[in-house]
PDB file of N, CA and C in Angstrom:
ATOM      1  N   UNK A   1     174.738 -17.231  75.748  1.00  0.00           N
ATOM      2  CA  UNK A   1     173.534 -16.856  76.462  1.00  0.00           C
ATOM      3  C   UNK A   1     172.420 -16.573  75.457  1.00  0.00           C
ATOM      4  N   UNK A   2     171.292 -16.840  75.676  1.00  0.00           N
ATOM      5  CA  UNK A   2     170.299 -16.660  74.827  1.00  0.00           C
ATOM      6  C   UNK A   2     169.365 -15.701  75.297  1.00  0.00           C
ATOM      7  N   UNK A   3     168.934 -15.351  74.069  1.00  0.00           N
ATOM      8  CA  UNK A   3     167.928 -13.710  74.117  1.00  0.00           C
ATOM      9  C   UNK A   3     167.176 -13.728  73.766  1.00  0.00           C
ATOM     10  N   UNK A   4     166.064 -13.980  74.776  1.00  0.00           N
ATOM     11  CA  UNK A   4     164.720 -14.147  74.716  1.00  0.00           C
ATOM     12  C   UNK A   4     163.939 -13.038  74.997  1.00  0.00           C
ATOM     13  N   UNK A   5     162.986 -12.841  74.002  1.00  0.00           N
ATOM     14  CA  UNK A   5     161.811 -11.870  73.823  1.00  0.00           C
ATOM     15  C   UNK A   5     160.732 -12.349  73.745  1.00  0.00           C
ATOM     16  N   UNK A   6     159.828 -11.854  75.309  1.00  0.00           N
ATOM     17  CA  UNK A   6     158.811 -12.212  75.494  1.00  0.00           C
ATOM     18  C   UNK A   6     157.542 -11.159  75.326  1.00  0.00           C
ATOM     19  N   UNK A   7     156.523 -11.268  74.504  1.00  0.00           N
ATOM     20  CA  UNK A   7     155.491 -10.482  74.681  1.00  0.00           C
ATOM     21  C   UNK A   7     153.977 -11.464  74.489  1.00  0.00           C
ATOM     22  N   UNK A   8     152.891 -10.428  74.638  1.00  0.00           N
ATOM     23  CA  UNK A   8     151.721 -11.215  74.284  1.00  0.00           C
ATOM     24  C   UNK A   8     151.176 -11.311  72.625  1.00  0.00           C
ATOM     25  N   UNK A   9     150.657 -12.710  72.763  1.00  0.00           N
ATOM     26  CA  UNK A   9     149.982 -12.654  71.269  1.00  0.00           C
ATOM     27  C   UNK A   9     148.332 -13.253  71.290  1.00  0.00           C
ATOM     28  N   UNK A  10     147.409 -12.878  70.331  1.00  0.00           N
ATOM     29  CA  UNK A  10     146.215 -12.443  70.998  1.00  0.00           C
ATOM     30  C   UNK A  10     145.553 -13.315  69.845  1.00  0.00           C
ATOM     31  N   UNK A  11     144.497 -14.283  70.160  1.00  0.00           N
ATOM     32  CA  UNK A  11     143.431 -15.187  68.990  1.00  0.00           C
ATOM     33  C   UNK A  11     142.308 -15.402  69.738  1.00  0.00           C
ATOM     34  N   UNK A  12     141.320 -15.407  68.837  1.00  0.00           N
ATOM     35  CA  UNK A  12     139.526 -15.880  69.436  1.00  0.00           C
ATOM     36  C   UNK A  12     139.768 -15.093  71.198  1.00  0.00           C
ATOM     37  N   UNK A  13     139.712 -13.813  71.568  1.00  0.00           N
ATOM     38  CA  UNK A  13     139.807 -13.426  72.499  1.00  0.00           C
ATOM     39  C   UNK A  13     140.705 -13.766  73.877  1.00  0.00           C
ATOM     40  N   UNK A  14     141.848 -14.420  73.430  1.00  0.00           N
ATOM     41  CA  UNK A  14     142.374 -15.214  74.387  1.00  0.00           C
ATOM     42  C   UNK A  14     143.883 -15.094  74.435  1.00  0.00           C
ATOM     43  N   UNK A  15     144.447 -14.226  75.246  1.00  0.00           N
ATOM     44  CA  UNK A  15     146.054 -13.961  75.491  1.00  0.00           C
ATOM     45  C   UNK A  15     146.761 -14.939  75.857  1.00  0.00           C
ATOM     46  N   UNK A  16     148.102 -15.016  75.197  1.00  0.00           N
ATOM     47  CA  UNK A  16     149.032 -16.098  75.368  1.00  0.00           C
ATOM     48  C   UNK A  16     150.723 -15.032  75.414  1.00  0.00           C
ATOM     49  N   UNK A  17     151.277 -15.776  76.683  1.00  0.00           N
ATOM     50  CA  UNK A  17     152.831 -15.424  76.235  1.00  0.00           C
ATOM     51  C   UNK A  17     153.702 -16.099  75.260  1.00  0.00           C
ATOM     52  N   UNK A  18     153.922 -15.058  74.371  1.00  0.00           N
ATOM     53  CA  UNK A  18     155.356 -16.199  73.213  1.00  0.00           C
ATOM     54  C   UNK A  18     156.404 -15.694  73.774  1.00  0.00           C
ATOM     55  N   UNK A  19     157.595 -16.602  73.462  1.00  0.00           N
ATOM     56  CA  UNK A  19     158.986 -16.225  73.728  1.00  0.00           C
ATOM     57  C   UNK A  19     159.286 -16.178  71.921  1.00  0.00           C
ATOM     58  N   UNK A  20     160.291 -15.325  71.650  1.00  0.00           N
ATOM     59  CA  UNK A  20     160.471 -14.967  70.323  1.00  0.00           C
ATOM     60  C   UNK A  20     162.131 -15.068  70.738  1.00  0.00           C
ATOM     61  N   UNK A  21     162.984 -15.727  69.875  1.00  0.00           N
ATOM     62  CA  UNK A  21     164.252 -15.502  69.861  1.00  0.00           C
ATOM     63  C   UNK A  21     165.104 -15.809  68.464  1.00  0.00           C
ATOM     64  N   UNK A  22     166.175 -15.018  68.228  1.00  0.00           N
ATOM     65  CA  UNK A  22     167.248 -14.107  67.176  1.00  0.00           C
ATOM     66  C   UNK A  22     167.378 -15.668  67.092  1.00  0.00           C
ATOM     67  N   UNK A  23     166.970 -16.090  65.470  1.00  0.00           N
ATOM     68  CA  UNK A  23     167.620 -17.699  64.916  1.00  0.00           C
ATOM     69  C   UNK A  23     169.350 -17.435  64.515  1.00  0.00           C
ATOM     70  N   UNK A  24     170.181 -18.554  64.393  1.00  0.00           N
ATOM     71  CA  UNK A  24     171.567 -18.411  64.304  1.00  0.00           C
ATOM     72  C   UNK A  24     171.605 -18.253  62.849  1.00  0.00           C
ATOM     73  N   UNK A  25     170.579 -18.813  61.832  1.00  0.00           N
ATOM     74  CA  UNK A  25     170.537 -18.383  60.082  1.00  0.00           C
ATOM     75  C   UNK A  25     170.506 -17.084  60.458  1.00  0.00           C
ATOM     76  N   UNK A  26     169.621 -16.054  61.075  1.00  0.00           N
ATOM     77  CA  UNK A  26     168.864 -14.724  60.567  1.00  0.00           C
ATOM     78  C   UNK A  26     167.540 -15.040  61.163  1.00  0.00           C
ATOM     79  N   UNK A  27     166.967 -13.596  61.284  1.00  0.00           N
ATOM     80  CA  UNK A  27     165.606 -13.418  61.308  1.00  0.00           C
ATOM     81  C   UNK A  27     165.051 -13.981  63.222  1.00  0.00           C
ATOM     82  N   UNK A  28     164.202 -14.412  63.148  1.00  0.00           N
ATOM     83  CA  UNK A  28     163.520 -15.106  64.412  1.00  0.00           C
ATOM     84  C   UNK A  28     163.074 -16.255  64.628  1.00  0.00           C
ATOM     85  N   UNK A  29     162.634 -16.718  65.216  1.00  0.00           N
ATOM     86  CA  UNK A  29     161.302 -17.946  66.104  1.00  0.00           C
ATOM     87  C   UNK A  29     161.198 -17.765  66.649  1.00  0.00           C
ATOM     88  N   UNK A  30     159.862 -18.693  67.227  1.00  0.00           N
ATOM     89  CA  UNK A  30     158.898 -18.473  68.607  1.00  0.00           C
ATOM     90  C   UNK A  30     158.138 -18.915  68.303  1.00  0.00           C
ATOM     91  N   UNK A  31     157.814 -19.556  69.338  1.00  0.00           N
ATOM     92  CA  UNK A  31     156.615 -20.422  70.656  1.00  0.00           C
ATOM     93  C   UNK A  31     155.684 -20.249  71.243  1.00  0.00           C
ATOM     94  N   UNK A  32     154.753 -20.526  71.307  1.00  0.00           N
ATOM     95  CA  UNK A  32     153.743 -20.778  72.618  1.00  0.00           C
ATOM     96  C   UNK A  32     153.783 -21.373  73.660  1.00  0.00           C
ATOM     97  N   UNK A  33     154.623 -21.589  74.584  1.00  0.00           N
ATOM     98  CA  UNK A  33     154.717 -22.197  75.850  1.00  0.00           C
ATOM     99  C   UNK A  33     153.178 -23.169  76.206  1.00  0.00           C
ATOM    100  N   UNK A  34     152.297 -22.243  75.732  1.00  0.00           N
ATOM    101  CA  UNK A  34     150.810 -23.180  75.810  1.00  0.00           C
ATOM    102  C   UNK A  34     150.279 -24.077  75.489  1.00  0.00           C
ATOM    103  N   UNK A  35     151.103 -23.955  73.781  1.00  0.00           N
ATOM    104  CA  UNK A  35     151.344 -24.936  72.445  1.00  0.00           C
ATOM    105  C   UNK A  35     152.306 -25.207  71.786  1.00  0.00           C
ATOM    106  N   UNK A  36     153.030 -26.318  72.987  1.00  0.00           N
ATOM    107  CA  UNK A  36     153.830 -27.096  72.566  1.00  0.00           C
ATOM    108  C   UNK A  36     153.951 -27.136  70.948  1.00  0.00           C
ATOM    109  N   UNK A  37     152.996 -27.146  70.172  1.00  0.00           N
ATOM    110  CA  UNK A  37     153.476 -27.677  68.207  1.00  0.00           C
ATOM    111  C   UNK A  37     152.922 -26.070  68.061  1.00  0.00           C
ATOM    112  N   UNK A  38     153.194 -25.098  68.634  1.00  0.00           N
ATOM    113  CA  UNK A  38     152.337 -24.126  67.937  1.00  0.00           C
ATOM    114  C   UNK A  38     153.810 -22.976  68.275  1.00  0.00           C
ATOM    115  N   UNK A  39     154.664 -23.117  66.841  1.00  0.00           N
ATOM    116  CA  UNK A  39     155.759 -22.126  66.435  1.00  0.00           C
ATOM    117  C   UNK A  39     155.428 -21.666  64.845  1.00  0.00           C
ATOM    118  N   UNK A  40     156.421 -20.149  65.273  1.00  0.00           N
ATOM    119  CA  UNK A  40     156.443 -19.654  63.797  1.00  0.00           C
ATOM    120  C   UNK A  40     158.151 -19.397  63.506  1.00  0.00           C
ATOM    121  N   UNK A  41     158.246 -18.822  62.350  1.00  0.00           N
ATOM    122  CA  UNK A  41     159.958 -18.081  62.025  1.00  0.00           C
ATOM    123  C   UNK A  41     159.774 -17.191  61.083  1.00  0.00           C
ATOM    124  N   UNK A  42     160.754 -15.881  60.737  1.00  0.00           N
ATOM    125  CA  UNK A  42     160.118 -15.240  60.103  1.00  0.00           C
ATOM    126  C   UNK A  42     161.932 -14.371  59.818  1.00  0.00           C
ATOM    127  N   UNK A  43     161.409 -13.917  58.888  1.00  0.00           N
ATOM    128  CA  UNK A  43     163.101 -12.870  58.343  1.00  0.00           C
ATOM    129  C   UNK A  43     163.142 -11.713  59.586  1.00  0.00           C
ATOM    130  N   UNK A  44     162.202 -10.797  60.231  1.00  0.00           N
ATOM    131  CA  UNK A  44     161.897  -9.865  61.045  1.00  0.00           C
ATOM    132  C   UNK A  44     161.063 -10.209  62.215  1.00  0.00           C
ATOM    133  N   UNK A  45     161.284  -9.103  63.263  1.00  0.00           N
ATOM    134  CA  UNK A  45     160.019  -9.654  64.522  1.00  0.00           C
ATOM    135  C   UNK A  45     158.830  -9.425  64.301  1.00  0.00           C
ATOM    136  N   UNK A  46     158.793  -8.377  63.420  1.00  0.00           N
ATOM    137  CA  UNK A  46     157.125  -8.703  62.736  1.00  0.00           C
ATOM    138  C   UNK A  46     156.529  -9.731  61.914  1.00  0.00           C
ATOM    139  N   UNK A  47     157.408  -9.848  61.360  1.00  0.00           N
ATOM    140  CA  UNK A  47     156.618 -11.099  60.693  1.00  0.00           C
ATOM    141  C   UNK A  47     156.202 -12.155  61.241  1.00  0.00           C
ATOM    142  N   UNK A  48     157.496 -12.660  62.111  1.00  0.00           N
ATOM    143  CA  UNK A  48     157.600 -13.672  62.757  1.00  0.00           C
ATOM    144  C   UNK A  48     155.953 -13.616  63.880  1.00  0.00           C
ATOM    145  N   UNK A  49     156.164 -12.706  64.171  1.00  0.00           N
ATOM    146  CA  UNK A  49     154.939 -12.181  65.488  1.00  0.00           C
ATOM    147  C   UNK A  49     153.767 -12.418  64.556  1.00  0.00           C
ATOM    148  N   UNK A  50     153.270 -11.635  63.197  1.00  0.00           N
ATOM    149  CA  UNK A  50     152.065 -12.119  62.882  1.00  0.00           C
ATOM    150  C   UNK A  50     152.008 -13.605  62.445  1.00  0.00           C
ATOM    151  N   UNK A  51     153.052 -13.832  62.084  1.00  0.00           N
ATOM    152  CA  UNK A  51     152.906 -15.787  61.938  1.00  0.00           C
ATOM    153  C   UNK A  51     152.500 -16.712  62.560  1.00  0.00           C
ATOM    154  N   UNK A  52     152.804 -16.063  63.924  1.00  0.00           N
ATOM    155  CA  UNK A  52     152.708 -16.985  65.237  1.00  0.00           C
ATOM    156  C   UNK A  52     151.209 -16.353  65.624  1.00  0.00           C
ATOM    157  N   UNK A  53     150.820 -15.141  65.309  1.00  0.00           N
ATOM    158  CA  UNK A  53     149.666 -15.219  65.424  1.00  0.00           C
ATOM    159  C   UNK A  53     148.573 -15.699  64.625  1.00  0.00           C
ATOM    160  N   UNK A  54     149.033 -15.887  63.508  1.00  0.00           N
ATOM    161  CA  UNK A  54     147.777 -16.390  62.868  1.00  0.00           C
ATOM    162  C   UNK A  54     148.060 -17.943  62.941  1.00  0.00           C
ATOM    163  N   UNK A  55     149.006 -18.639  63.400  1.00  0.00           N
ATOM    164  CA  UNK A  55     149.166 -20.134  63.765  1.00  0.00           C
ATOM    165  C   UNK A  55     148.115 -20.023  64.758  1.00  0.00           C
ATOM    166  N   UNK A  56     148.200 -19.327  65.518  1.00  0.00           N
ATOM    167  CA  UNK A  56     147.845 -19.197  67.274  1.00  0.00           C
ATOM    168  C   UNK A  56     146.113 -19.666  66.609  1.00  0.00           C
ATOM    169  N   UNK A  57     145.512 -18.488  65.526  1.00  0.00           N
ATOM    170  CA  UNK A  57     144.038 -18.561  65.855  1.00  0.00           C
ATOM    171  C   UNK A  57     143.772 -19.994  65.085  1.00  0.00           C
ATOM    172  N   UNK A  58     144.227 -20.539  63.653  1.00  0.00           N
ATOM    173  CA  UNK A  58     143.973 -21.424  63.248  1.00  0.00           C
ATOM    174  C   UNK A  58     144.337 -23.129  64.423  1.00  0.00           C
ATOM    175  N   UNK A  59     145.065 -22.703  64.728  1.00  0.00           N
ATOM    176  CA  UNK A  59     144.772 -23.442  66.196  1.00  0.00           C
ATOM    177  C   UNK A  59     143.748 -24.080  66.977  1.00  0.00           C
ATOM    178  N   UNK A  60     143.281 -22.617  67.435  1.00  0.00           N
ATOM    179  CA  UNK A  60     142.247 -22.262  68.068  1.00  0.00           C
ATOM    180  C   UNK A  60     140.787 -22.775  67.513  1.00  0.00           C
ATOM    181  N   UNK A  61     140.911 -22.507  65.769  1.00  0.00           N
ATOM    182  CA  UNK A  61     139.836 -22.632  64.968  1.00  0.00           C
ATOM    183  C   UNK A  61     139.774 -24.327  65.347  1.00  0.00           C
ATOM    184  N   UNK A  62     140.638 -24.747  64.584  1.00  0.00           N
ATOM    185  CA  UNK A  62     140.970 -26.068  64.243  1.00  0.00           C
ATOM    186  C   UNK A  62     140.524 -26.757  65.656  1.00  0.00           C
ATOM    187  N   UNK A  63     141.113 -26.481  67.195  1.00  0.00           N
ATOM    188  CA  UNK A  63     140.699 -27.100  68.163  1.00  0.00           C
ATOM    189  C   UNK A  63     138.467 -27.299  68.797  1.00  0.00           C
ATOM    190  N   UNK A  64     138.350 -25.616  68.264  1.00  0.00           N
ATOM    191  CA  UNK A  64     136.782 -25.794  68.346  1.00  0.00           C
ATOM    192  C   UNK A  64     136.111 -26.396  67.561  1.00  0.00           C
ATOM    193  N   UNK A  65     136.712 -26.515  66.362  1.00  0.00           N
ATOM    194  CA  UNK A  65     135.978 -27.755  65.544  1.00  0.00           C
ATOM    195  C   UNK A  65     136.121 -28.975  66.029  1.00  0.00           C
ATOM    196  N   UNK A  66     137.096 -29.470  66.795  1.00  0.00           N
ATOM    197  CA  UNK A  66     137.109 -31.011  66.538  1.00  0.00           C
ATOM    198  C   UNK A  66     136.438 -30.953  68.571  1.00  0.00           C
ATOM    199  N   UNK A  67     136.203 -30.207  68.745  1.00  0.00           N
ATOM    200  CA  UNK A  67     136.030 -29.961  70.579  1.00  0.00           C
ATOM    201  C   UNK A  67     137.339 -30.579  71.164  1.00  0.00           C
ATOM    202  N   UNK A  68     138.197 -30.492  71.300  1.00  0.00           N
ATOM    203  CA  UNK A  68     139.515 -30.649  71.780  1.00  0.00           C
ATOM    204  C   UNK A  68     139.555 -29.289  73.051  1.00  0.00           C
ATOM    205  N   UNK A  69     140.220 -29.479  74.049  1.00  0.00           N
ATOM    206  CA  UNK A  69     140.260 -28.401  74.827  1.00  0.00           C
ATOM    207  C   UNK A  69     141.128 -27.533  74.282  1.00  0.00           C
ATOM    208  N   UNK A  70     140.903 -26.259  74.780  1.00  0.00           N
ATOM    209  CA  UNK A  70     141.674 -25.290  75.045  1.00  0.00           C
ATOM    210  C   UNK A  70     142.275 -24.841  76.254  1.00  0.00           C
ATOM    211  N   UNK A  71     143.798 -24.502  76.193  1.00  0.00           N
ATOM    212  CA  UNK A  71     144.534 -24.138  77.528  1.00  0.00           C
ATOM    213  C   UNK A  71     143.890 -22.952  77.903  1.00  0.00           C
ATOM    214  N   UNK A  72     143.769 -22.601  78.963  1.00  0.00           N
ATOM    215  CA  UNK A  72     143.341 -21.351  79.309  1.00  0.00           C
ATOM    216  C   UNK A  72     144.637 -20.536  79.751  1.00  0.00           C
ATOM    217  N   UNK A  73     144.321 -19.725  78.602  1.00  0.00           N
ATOM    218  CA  UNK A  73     144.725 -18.343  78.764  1.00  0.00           C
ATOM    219  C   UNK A  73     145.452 -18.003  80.248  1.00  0.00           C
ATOM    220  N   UNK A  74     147.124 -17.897  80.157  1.00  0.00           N
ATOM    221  CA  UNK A  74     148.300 -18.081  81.261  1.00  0.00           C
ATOM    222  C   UNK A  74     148.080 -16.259  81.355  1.00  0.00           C
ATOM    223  N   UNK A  75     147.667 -15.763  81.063  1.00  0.00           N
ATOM    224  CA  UNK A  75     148.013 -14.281  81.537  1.00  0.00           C
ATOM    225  C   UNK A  75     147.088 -13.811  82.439  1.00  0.00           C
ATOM    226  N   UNK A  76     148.125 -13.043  83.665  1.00  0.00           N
ATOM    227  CA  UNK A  76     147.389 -12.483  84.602  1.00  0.00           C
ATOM    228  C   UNK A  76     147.912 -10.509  84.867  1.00  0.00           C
ATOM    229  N   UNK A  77     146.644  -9.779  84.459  1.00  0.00           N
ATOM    230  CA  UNK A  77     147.530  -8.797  84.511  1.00  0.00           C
ATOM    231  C   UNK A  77     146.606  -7.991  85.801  1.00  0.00           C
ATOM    232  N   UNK A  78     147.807  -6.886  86.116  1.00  0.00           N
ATOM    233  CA  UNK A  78     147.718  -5.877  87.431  1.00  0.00           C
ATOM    234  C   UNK A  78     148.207  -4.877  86.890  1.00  0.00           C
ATOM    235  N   UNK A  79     148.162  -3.878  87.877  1.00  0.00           N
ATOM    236  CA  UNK A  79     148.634  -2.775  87.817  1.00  0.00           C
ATOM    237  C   UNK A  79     149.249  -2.305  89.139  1.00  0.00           C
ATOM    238  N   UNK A  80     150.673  -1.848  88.969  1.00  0.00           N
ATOM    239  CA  UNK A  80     151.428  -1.441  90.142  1.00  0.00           C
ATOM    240  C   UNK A  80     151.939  -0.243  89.995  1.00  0.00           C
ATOM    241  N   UNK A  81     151.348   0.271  91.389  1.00  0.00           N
ATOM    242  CA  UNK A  81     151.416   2.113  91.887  1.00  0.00           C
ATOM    243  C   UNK A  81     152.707   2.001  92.642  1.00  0.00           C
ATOM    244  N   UNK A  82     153.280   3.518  92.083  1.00  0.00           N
ATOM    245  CA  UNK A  82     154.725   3.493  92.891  1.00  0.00           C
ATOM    246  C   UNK A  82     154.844   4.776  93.328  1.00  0.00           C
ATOM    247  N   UNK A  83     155.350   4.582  94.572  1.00  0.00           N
ATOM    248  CA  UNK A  83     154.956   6.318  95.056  1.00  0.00           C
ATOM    249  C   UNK A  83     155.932   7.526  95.055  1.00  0.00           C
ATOM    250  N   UNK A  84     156.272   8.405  94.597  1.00  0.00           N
ATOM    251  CA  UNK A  84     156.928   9.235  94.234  1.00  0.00           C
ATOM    252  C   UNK A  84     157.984   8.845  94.862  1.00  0.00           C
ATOM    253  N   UNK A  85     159.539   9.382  94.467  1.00  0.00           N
ATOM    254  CA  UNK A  85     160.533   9.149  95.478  1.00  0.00           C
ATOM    255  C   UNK A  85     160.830  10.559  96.276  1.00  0.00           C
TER     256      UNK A  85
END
């Protein structure tokens, strides 16, 4: 079974979900579901996490230069009230 860790990662103002998961060497990877070619790997989840973020903005950079689109931003957030029990 695989163990996937999902959180947000954040470039040029624009939230994305990565999935981050335990590599079978050591350490991590992870994805952008948004960007297909846009992974990092890293010895720790931090590292790995700022890797993938700074892939994420040079990306980003790289796409506004050449005017290539950008996916828009998959996150939708709320807030849910729960009423005492």
């Amino acid at each position: 079974m695989r163990n996937v860790i999902s959180c947000l990662v954040s470039g040029k103002d624009r939230t994305y979900i990565a999935h981050f998961e335990h590599a079978e060497e050591g350490g991590y990877c992870a994805h952008l579901p948004s960007f297909p070619k846009c992974f990092s790997e890293g010895d720790t989840f931090e590292e790995t996490y700022e890797s993938l973020q700074e892939a994420l903005e040079m990306l980003l950079d790289v796409a506004e230069e050449y005017g290539e689109s950008i996916p828009v931003s998959n996150i939708q957030m709320f807030n849910l009230e729960l009423a005492a029990a």
